[in-house]
C-alpha atoms as a PDB file:
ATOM      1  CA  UNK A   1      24.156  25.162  39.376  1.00  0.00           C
ATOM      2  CA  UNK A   2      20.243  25.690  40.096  1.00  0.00           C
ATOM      3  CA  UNK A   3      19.721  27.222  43.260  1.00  0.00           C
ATOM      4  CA  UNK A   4      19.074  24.113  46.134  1.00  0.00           C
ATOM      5  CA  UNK A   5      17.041  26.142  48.313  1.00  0.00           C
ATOM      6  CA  UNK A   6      13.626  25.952  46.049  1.00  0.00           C
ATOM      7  CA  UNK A   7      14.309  22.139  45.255  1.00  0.00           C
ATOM      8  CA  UNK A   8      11.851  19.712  47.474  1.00  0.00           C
ATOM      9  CA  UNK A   9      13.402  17.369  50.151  1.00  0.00           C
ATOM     10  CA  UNK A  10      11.995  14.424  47.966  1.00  0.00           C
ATOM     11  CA  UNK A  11      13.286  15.551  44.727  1.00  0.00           C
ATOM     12  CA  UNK A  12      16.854  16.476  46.139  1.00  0.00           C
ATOM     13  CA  UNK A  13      17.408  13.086  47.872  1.00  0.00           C
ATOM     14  CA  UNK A  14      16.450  12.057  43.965  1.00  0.00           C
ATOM     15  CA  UNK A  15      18.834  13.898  42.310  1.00  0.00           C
ATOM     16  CA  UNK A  16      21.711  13.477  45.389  1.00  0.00           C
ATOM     17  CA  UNK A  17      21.346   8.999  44.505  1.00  0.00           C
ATOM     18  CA  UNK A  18      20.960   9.498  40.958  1.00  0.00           C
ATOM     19  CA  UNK A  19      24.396  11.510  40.817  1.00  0.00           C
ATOM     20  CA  UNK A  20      25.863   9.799  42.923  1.00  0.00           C
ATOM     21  CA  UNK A  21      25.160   6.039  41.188  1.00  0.00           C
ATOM     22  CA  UNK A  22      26.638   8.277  38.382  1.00  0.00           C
ATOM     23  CA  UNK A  23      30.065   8.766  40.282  1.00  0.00           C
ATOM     24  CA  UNK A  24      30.249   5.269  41.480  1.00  0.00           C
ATOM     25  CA  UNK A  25      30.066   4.130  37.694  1.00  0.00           C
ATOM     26  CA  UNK A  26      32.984   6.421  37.224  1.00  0.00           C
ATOM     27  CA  UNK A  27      31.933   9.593  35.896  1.00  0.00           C
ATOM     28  CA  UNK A  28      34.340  12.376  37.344  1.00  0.00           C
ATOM     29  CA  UNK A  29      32.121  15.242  37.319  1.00  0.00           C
ATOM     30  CA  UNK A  30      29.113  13.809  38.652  1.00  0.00           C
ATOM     31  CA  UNK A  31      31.410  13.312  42.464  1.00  0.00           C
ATOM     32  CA  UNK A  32      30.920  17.116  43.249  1.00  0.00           C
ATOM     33  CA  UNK A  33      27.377  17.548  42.076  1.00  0.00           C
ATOM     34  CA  UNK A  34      26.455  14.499  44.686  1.00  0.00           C
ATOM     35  CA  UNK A  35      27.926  16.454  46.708  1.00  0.00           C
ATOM     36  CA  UNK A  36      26.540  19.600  46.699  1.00  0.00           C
ATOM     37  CA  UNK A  37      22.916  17.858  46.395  1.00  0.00           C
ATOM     38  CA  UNK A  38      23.972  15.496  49.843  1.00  0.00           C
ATOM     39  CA  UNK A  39      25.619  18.874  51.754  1.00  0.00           C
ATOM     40  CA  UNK A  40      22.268  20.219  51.223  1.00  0.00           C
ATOM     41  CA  UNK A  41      20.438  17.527  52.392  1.00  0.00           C
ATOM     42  CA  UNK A  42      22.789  17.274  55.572  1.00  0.00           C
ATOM     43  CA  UNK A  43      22.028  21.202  55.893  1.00  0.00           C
ATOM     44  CA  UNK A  44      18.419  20.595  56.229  1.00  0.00           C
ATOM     45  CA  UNK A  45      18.418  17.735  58.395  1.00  0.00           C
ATOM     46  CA  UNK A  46      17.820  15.415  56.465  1.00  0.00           C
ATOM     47  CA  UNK A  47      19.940  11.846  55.301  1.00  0.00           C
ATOM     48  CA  UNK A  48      20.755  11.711  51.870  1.00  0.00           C
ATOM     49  CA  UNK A  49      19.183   8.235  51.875  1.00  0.00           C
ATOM     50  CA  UNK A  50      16.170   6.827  53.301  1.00  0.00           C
ATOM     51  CA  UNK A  51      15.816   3.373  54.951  1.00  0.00           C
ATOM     52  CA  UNK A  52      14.943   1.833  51.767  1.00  0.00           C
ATOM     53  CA  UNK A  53      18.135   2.426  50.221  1.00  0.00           C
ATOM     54  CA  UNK A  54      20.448   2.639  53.134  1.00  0.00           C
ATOM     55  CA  UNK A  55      22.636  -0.263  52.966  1.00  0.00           C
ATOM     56  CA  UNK A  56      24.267  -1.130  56.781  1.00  0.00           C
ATOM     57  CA  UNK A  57      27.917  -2.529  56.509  1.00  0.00           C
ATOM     58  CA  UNK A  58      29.014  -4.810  58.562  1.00  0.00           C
ATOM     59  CA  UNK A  59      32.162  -4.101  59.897  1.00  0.00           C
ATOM     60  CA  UNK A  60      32.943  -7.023  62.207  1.00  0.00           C
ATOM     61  CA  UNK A  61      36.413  -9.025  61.068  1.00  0.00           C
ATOM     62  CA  UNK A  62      35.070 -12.307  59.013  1.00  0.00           C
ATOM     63  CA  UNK A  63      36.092 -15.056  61.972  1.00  0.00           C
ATOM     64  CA  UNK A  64      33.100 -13.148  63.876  1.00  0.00           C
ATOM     65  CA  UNK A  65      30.508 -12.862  61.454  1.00  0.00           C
ATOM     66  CA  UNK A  66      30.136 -16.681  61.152  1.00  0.00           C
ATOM     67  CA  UNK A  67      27.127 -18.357  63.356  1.00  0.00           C
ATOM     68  CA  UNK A  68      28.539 -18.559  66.837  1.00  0.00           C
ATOM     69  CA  UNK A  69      29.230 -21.910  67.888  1.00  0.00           C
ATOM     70  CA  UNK A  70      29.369 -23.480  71.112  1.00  0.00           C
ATOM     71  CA  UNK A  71      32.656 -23.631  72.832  1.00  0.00           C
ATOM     72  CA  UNK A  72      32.277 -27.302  73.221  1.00  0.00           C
ATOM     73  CA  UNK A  73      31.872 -29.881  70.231  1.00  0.00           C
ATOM     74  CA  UNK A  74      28.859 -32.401  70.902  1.00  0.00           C
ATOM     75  CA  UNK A  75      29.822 -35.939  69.629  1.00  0.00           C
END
């Protein structure tokens, strides 16, 4: 493994969501090198995705997430 500390922020957040897309497609390897590359990232301070790529889940149960009606049916 290269030494982390001389990589740029840029170019580590890079290489942390390339390997990781790697070990989502199923490669078994490529889940500790994401890893290493996001603890890193998380050691400087830093997310190991920016707002562009940060995808927010929503965690509400499906009955909820549904346009809120009114209480009372209008005929």
């Amino acid at each position: 493994m290269t030494d982390l500390q001389g990589i740029p922020d840029d170019e580590l957040a890079d290489l942390a969501r390339r390997w990781r897309g790697e070990a989502l497609r199923g490669s078994k390897d490529a889940r500790g090198t994401a890893h290493l590359y996001e603890v890193e990232l998380r050691r400087r301070g830093r997310s190991s995705s920016n707002e562009a790529t940060q995808v927010v889940l929503d965690m509400r149960p499906l009955s909820a997430r549904g346009e809120s009606r009114p209480w009372w049916r209008p005929w």
